[in-house]
Protein backbone atom coordinates (compact mmCIF):
# COMPACT_ATOMS: atom_id res chain seq x y z
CA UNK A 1 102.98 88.08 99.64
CA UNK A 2 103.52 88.07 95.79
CA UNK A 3 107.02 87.04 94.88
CA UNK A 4 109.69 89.93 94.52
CA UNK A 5 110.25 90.31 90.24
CA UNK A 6 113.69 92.02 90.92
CA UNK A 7 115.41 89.08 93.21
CA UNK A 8 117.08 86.32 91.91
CA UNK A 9 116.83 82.55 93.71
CA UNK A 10 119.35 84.20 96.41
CA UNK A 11 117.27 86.93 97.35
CA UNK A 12 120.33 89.63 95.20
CA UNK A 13 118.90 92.41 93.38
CA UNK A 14 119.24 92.36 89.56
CA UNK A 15 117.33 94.08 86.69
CA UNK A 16 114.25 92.27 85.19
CA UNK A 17 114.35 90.43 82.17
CA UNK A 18 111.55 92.26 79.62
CA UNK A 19 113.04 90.73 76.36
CA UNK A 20 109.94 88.44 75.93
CA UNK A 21 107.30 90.71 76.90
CA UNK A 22 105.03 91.77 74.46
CA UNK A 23 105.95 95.50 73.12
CA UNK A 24 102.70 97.66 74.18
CA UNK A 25 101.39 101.21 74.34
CA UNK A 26 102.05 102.24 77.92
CA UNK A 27 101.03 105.08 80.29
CA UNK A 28 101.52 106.50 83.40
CA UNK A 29 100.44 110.04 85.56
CA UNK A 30 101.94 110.89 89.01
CA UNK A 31 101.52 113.81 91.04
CA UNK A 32 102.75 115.94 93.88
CA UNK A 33 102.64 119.23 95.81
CA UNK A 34 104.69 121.52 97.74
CA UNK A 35 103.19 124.09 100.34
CA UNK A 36 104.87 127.52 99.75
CA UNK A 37 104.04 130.88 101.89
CA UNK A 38 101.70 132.92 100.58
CA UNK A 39 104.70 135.54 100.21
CA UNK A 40 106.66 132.92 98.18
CA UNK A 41 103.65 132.15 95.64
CA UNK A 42 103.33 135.88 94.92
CA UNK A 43 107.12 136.31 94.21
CA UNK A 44 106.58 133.43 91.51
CA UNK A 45 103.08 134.27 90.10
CA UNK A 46 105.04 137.54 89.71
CA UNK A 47 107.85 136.00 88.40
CA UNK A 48 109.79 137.65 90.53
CA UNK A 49 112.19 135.15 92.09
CA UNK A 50 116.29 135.70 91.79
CA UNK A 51 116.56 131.98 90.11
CA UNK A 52 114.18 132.82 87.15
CA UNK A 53 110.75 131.69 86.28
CA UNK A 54 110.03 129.02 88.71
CA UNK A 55 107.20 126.81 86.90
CA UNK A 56 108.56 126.76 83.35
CA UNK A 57 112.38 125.63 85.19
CA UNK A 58 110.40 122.91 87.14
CA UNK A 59 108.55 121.61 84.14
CA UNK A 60 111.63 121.14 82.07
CA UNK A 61 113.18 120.18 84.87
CA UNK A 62 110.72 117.12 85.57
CA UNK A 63 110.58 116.19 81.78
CA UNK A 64 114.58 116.23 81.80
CA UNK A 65 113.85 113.78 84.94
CA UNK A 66 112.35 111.23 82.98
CA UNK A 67 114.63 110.90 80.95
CA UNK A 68 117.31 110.26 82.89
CA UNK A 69 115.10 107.84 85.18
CA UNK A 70 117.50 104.52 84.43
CA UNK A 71 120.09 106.07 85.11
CA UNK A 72 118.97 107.61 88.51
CA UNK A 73 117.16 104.51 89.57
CA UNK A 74 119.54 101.38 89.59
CA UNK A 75 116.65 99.00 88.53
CA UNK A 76 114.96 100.59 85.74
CA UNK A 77 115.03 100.54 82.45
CA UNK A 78 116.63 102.53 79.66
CA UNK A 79 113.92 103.00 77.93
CA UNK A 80 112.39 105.37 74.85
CA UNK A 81 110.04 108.05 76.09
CA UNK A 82 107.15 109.04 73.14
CA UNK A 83 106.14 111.76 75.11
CA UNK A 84 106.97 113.86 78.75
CA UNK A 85 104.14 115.96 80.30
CA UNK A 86 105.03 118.00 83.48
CA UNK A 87 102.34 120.67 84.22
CA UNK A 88 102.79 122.90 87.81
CA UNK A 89 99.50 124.73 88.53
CA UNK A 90 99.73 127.31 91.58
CA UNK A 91 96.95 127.08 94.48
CA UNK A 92 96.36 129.18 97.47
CA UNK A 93 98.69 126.98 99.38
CA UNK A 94 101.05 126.11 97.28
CA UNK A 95 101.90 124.21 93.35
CA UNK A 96 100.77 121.34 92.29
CA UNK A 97 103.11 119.05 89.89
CA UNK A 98 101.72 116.40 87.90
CA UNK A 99 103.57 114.18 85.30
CA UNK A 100 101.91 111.97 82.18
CA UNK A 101 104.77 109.73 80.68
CA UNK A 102 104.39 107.66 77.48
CA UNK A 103 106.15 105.55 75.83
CA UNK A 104 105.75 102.11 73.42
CA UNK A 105 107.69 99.27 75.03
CA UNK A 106 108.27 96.18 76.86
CA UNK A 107 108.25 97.96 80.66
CA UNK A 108 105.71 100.53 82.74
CA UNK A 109 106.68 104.34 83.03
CA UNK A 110 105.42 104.62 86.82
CA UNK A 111 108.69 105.62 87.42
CA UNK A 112 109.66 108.01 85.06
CA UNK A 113 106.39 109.88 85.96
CA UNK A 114 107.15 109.89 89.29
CA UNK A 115 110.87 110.47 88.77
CA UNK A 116 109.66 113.59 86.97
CA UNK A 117 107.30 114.70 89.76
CA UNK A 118 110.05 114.42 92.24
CA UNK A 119 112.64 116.40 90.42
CA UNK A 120 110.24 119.35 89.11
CA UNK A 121 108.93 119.67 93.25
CA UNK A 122 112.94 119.48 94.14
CA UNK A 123 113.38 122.34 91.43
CA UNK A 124 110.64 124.47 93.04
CA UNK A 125 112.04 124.33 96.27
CA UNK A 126 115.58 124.72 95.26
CA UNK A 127 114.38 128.06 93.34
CA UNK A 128 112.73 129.18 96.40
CA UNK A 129 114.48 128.20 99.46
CA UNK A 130 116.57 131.47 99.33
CA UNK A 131 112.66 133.18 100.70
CA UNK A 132 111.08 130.17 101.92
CA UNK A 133 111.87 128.04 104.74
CA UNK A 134 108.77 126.45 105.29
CA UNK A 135 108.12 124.78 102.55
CA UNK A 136 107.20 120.98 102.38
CA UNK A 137 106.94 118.75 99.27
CA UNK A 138 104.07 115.81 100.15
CA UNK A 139 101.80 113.33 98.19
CA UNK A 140 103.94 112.37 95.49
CA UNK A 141 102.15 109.29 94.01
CA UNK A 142 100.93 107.17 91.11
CA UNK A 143 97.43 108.25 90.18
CA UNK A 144 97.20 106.07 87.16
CA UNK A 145 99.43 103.36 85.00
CA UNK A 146 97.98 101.58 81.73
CA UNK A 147 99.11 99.66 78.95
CA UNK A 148 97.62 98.83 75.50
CA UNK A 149 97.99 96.22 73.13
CA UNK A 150 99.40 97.79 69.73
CA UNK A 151 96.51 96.86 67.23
């Protein structure tokens, strides 16, 4: 097993060190879904739900997410976000939520993308739950992290 980056020499949790890492282009995409009734996804493809307009709340909801990630998240990083994408496409089962992050730094944005995922699924079923009591959010994951050397 690799060694644990956020332990110190007494096994205690502390917050990595990224001071001397190299400042780089970085990326990353998460996604996520939550099974709705059919009922339910009418009543937002209608826009027709009590709360408001479901999918443009969620989106803003999972860029606000990011950006509020190290605070949320005890370990992470404060860090400078170029760019937040939260898109929620509508299936026959359900939505899908997927989240592209970006930012130039020292330290990944798995997290924020995720984070953002998360939060605009939580939104969804928060907006719903008042008609919907079946509803299950599943597969939140990475799908892709990258980083770049700034030429």
């Amino acid at each position: 097993m690799a060694k644990l980056t956020h332990t110190d020499e007494s096994g205690r949790a502390h917050m990595v060190y990224t001071g001397e890492k190299p400042v780089q282009r970085r990326t990353a995409t998460a996604s996520g879904r939550i099974d709705l009734m059919p009922e339910t996804l009418k009543l937002v493809a209608d826009n027709m739900m009590k709360k408001g307009d479901v999918i443009t709340v969620a989106e803003i909801a999972g860029i606000n997410a990011a950006k509020q990630c190290g605070t949320l998240i005890p370990l992470c990083h404060n860090i400078t976000l170029d760019q937040v994408r939260v898109k929620l496409d509508p299936d026959d089962k359900g939505i899908a939520a997927s989240a592209t992050v970006r930012c130039t730094g020292r330290t990944g944005v798995e997290m924020e993308a995720l984070t953002a995922v998360s939060v605009a699924l939580l939104t969804v079923y928060d907006m719903c739950k008042a008609v919907d009591k079946t509803m299950i959010i599943s597969d939140i994951k990475l799908i892709n992290k990258e980083k770049h050397d700034i030429a």
